[in-house]
Each structure stands twice: as C-alpha cells, then as structure tokens.
C-alpha atoms as a PDB file:
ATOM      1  CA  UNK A   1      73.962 107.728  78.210  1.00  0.00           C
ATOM      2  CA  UNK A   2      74.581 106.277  81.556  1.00  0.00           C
ATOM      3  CA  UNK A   3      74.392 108.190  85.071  1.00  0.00           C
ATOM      4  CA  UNK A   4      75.730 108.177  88.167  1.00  0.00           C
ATOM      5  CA  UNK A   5      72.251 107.667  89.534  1.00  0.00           C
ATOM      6  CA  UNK A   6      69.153 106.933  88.833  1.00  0.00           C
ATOM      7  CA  UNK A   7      65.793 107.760  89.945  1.00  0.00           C
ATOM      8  CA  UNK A   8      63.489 104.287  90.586  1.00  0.00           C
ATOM      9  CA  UNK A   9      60.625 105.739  88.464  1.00  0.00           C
ATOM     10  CA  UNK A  10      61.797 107.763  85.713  1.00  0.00           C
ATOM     11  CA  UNK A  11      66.308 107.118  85.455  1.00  0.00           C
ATOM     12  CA  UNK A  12      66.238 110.557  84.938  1.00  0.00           C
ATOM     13  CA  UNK A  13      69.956 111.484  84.634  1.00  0.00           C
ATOM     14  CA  UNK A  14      71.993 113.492  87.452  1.00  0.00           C
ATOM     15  CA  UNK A  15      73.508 116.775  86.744  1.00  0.00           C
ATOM     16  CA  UNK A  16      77.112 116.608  88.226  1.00  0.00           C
ATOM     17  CA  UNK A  17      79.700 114.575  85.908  1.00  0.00           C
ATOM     18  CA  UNK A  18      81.386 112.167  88.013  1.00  0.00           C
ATOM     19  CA  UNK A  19      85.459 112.498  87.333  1.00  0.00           C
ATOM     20  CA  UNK A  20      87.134 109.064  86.314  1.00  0.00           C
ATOM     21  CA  UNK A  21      91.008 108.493  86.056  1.00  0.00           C
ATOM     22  CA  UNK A  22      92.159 106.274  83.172  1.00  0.00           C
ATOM     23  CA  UNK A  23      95.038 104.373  83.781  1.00  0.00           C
ATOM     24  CA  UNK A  24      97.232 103.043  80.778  1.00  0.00           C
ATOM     25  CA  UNK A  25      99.736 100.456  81.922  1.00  0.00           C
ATOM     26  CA  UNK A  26     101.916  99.536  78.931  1.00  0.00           C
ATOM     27  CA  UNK A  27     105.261 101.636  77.760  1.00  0.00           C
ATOM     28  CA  UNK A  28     106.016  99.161  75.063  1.00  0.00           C
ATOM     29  CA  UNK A  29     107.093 100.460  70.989  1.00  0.00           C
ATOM     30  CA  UNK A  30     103.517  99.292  69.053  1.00  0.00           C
ATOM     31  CA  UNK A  31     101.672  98.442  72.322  1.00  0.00           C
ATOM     32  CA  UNK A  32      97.884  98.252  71.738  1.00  0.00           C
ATOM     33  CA  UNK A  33      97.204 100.436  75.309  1.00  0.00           C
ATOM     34  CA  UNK A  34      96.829 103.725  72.794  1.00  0.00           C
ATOM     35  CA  UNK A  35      93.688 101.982  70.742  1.00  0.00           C
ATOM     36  CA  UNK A  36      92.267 100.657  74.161  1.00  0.00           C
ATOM     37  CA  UNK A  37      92.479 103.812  75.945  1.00  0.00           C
ATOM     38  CA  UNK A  38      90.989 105.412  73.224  1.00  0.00           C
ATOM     39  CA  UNK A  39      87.785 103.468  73.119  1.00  0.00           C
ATOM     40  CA  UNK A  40      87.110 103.929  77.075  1.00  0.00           C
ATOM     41  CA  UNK A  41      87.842 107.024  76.910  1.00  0.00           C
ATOM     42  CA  UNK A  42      85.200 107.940  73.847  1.00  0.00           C
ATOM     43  CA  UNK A  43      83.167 105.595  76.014  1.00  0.00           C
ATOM     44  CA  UNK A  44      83.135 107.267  78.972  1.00  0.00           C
ATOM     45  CA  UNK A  45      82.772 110.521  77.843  1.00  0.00           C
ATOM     46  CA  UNK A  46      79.728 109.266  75.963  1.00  0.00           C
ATOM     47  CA  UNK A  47      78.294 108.137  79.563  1.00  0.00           C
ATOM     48  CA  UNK A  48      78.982 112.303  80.855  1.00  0.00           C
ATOM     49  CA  UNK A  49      82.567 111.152  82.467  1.00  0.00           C
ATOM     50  CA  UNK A  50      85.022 114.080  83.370  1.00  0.00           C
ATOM     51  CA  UNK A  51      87.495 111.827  82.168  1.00  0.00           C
ATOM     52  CA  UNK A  52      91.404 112.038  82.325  1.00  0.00           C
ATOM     53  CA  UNK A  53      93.756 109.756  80.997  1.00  0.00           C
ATOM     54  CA  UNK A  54      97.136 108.806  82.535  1.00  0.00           C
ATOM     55  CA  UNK A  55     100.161 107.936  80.210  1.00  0.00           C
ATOM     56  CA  UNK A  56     103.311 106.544  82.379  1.00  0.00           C
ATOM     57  CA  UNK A  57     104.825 106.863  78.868  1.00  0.00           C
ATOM     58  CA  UNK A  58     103.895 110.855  79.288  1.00  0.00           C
ATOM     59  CA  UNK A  59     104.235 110.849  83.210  1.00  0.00           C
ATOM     60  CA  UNK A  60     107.665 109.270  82.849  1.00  0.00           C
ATOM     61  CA  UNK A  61     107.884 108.576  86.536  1.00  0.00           C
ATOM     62  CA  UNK A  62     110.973 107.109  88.432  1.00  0.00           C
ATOM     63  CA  UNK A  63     111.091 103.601  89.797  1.00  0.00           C
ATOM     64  CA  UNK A  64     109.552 104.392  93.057  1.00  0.00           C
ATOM     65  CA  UNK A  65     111.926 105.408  95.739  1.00  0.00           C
ATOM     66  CA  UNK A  66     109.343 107.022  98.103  1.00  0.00           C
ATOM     67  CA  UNK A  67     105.653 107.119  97.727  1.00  0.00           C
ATOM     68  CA  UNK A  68     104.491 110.070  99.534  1.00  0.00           C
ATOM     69  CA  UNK A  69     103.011 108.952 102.131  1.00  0.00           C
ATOM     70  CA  UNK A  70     106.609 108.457 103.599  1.00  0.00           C
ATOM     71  CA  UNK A  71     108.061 111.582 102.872  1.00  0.00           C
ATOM     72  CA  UNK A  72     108.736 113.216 106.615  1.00  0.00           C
ATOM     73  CA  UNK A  73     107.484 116.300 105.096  1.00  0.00           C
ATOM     74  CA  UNK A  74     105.051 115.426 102.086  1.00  0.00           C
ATOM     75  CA  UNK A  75     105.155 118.682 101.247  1.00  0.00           C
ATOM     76  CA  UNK A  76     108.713 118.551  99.954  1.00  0.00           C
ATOM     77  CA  UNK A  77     107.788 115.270  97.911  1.00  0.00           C
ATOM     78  CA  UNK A  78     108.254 116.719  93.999  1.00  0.00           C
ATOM     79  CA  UNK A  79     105.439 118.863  92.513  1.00  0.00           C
ATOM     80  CA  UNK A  80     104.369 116.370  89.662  1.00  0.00           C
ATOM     81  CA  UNK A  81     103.451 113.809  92.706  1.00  0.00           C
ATOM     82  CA  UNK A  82     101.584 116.555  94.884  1.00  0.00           C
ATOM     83  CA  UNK A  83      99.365 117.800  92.229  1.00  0.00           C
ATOM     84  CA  UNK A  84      98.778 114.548  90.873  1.00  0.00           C
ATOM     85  CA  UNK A  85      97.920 112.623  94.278  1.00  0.00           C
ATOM     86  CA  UNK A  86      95.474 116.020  94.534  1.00  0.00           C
ATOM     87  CA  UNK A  87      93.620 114.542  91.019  1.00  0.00           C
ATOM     88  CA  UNK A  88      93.419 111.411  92.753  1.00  0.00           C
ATOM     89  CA  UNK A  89      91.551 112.671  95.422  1.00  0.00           C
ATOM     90  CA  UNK A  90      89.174 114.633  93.483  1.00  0.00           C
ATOM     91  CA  UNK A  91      88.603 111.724  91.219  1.00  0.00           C
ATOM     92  CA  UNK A  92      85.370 109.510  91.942  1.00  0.00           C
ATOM     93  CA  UNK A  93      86.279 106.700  90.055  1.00  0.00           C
ATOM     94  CA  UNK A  94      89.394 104.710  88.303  1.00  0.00           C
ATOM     95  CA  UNK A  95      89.906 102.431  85.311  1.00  0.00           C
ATOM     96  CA  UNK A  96      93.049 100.625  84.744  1.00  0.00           C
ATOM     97  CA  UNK A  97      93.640  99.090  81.603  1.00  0.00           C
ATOM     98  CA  UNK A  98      95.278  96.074  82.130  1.00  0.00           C
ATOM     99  CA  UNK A  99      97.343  93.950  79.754  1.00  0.00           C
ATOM    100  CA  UNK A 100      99.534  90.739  81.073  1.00  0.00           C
ATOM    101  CA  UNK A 101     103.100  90.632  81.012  1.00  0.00           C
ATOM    102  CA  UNK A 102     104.354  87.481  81.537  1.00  0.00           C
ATOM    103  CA  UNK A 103     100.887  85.984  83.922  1.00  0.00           C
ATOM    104  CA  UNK A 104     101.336  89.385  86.091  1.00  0.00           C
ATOM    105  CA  UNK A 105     100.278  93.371  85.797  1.00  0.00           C
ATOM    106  CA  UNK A 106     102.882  95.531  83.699  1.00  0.00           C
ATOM    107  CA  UNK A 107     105.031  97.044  86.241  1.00  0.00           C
ATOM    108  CA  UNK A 108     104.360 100.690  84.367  1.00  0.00           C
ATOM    109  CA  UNK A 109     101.190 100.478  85.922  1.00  0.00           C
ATOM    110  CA  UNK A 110     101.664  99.555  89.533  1.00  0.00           C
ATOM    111  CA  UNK A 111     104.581 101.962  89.855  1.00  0.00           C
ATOM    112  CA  UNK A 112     102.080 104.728  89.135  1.00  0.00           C
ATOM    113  CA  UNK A 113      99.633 103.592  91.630  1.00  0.00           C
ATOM    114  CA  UNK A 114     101.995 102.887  94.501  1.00  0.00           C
ATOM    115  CA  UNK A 115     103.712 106.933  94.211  1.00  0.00           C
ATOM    116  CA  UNK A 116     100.105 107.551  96.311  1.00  0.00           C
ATOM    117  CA  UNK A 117      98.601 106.967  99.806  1.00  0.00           C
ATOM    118  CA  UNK A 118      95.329 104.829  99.630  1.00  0.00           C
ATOM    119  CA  UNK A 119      93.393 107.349 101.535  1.00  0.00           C
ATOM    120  CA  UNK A 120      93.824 109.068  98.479  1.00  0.00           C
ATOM    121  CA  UNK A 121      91.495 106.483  96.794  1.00  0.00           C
ATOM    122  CA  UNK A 122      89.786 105.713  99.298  1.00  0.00           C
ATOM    123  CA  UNK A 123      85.830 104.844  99.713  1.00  0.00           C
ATOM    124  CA  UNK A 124      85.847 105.162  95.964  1.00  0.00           C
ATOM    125  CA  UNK A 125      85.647 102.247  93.396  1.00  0.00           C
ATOM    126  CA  UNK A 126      87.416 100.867  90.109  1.00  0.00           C
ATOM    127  CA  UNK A 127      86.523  99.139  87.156  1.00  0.00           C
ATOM    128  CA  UNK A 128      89.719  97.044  85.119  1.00  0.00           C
ATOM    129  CA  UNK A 129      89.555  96.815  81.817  1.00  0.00           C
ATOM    130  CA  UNK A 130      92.116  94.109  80.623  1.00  0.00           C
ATOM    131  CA  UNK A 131      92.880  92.994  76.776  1.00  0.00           C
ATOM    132  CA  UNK A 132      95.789  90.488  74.719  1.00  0.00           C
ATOM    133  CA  UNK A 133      96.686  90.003  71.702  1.00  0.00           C
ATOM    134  CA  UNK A 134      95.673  86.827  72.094  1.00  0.00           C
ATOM    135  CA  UNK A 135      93.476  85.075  75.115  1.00  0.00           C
ATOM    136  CA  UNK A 136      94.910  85.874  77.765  1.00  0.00           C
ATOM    137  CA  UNK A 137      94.386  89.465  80.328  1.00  0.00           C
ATOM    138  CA  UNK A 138      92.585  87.671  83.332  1.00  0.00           C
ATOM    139  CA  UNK A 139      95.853  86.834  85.442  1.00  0.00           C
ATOM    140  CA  UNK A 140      96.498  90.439  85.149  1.00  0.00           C
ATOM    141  CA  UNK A 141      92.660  91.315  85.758  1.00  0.00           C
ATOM    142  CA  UNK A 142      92.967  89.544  89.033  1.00  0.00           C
ATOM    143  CA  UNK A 143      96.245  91.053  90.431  1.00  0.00           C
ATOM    144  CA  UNK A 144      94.740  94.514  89.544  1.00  0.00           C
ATOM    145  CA  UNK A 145      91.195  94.029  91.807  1.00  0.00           C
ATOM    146  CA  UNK A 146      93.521  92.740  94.839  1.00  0.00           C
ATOM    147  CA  UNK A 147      95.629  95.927  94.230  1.00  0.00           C
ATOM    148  CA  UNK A 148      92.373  98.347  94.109  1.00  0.00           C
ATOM    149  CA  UNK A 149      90.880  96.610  97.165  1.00  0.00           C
ATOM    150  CA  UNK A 150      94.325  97.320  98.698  1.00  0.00           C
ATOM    151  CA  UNK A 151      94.461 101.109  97.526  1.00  0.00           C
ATOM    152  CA  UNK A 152      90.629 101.442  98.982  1.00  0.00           C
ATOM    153  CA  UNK A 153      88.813 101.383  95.567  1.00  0.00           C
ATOM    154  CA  UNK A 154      87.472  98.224  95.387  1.00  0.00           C
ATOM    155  CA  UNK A 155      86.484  97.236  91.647  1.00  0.00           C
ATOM    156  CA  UNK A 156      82.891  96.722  90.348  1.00  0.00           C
ATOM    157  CA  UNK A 157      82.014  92.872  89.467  1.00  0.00           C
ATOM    158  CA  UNK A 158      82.128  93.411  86.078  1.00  0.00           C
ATOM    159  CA  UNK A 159      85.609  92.767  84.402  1.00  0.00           C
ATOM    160  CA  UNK A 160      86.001  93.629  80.653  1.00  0.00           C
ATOM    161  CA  UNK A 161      88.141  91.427  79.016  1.00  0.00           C
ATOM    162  CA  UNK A 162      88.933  92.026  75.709  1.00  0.00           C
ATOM    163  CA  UNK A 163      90.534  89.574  73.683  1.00  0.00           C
ATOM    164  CA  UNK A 164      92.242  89.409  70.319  1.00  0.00           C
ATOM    165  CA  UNK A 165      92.283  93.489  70.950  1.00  0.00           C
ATOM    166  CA  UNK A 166      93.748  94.450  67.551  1.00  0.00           C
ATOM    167  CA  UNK A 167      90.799  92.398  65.701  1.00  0.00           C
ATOM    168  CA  UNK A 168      88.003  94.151  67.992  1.00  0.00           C
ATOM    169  CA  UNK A 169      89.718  97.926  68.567  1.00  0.00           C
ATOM    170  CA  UNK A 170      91.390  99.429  65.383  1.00  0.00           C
ATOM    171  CA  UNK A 171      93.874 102.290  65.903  1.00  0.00           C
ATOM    172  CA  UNK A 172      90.994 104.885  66.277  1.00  0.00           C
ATOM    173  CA  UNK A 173      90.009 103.465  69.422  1.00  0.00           C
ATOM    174  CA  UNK A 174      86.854 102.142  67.137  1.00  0.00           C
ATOM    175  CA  UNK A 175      85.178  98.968  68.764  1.00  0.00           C
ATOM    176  CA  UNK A 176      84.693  96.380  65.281  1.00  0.00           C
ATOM    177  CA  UNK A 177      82.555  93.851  67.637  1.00  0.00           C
ATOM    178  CA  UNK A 178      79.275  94.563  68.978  1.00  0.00           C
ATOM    179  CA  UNK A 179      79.764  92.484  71.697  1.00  0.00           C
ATOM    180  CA  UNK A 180      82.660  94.251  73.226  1.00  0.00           C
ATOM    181  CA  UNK A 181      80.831  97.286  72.472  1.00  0.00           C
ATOM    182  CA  UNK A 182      78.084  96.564  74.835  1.00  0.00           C
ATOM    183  CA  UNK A 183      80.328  95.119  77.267  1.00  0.00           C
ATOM    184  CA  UNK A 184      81.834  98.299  77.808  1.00  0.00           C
ATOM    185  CA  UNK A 185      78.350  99.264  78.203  1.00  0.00           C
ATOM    186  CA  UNK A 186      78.058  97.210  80.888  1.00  0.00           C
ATOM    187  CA  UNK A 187      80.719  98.173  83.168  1.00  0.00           C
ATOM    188  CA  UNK A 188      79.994 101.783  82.515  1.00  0.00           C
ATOM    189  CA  UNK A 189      76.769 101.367  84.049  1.00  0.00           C
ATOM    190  CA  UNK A 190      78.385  99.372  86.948  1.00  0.00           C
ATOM    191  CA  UNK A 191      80.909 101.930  87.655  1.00  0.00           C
ATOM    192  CA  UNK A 192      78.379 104.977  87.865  1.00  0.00           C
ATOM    193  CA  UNK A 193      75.918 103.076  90.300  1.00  0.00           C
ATOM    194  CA  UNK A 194      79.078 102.422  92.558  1.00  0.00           C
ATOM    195  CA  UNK A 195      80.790 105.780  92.191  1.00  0.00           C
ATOM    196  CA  UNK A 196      77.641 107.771  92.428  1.00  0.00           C
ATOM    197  CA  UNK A 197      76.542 106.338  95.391  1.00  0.00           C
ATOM    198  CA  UNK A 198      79.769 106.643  97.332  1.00  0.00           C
ATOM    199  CA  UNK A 199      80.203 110.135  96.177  1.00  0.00           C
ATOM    200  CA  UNK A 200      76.620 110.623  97.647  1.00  0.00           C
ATOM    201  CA  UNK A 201      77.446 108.881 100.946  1.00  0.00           C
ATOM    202  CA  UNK A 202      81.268 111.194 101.382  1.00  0.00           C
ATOM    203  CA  UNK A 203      78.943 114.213 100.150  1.00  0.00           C
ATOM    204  CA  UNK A 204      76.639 113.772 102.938  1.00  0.00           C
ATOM    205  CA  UNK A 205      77.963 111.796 105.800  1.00  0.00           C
ATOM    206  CA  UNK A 206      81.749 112.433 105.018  1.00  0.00           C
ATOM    207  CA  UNK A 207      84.211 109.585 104.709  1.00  0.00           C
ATOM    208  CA  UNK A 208      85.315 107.400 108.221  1.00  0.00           C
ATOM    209  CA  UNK A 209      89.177 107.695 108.960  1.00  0.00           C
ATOM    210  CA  UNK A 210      90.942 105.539 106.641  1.00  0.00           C
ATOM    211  CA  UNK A 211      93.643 104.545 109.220  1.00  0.00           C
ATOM    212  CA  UNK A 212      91.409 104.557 112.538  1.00  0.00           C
ATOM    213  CA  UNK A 213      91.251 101.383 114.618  1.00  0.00           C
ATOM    214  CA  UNK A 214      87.774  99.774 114.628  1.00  0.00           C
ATOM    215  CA  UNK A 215      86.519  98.067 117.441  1.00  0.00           C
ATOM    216  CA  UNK A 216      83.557  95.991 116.974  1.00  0.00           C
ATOM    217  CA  UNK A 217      81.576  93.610 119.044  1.00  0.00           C
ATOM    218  CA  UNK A 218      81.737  89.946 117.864  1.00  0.00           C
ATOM    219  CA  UNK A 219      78.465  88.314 118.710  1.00  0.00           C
ATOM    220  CA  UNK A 220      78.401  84.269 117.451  1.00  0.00           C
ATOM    221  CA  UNK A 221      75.382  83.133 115.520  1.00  0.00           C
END
C-alpha cells in the first residue's frame, strides 16, 4: 500500500485517504478506456485512494459553449457543472487516461476539463496514464501534461505508457504483464508524495491567489 506520506524512519502510513479523479477520455463503440480505467482504479484503491471515476460517455456533456468561469452569474451555470466543478475542488489529485487520436488528446477528454476554472485544480497535481493498441500514446501523453500545467495541476514525472493495452489489460481491468503492473506502482507512489504534500502545504498555510499579480525582484547572477 502506498501513502500520501511518509515518515523518514518508519513510512508509517497516514490516516486521511487522499481523493483522486479518474478521467476516461475515449467515447468510442469497443474502446479499450473501460479495461484501463478499471485497472487504475483497482490500483488506486489498493494504494487507500477515495477514488472517482469520470465517464464523458456517462457525463454526456455538450460541446463547450461556456465554461463556468464565464458565466456572469456562475451560479446560474447548469447544476451537473456546479456540483461537479465542487468534486474538483475537493479532489487532491487527477489521472487522465490518455489514448491518441490521430497524434493529439481525444477531444472527449479536453471538453471535460475545459467546462472548469483552473483555480479549481489548482496547487494540486496529476499523473497521465496513456495506452494504444499499438505503440503509440506519448503524443497524447505530452499534450495532456501542457494541459494540467495549464489547469494548475502540474503532472508527476512519471508517465505510464501502456502499450499493446489489450495484450497487457484484459476486460477485467486485470494487468497480464508484471512490468506494467509495477509501473503503475510507480506512479502511484509519485502521485501520493506530490498530492500529500500539497494537501499538507493548502491545509496549513492555505493556497496563494491563483489570479493575483506577482511582483518579484529580479536580481542577475
């Protein structure tokens, strides 16, 4: 089991479950998001995770009009937006699972993220999972950490790239390779050092204003 911290002597594990949003990103008939999602999810739940899982299949949102953010009055923005953008903000960390259509992110998955203001992610972090049926997944990887840096939740290093997905993940959501097993492992562990300690920094110092101008000294070295 993995925590969101660690003590330096004994990695005892903490107490409160950090919350993670799962993000699926592919609508198509057969698509291989539904054995992906599966094995994070039983992954993260394994590491403690409060763990939901967004479907834009099940969401069946719009092609954004207005994200909410520019609503003149955000409370008249529809309900399903409002009490999803407040599971956002109550979320510590994200996962978007990631597969390439056509060299670029599906655009299931980006119209779900841009419905919401980045101070709604914000001073959080990410992880991106992405997977193909055959090699590719990293073009798609890539777009995704420049749109999490953008949204405030930049992503861990670790990217887990799963290839030939239908030989490694069955239907279950059962890993059949060892190696992508562990990898998932891997980022887990990532993810909870990075969400844990910014949820310990907003916890005791509060988070900065997300839109306030900064004004710093530049001193040449």
């Amino acid at each position: 089991m993995y925590s969101y911290t660690y003590s330096q002597q004994s990695g005892e594990m903490a107490s409160k479950a950090l919350k993670a949003i799962v993000f699926m990103g592919s609508t198509r008939d057969g698509r291989n998001a539904d054995r992906v999602a599966k094995f994070m999810v039983s992954k993260l739940k394994e590491a403690k995770y409060d763990v939901e899982l967004w479907d834009p299949k099940e969401l069946n949102l719009p092609m954004l009009k207005q994200p909410l953010n520019l609503y003149p009055d955000p409370s008249k923005a529809p309900q399903q937006i409002r009490d999803l953008n407040e599971k956002i903000k109550a979320a510590d960390a994200f996962v978007l699972l990631a597969p390439e259509y056509n060299r670029q992110l599906p655009p299931a998955l980006t119209n779900i993220i841009d419905y919401f203001p980045p101070i709604s992610f914000a001073w959080k972090t990410s992880g991106i999972v992405c997977y193909s049926a055959g090699r590719g997944g990293m073009n798609a990887a890539a777009q995704a950490r420049t749109l999490m840096v953008e949204m405030g939740a930049p992503p861990i290093p670790f990217i887990l790239h799963i290839e030939s997905v239908m030989k490694e993940i069955d239907e279950s959501g059962t890993c059949l390779n060892e190696y992508f097993s562990k990898s998932a492992e891997k980022m887990i562990v990532q993810l909870s050092w990075f969400a844990g300690a910014l949820r310990n920094q907003r916890e005791k110092d509060g988070a900065p204003a997300w839109d306030g101008t900064v004004v710093a000294k530049w001193v040449p070295v």
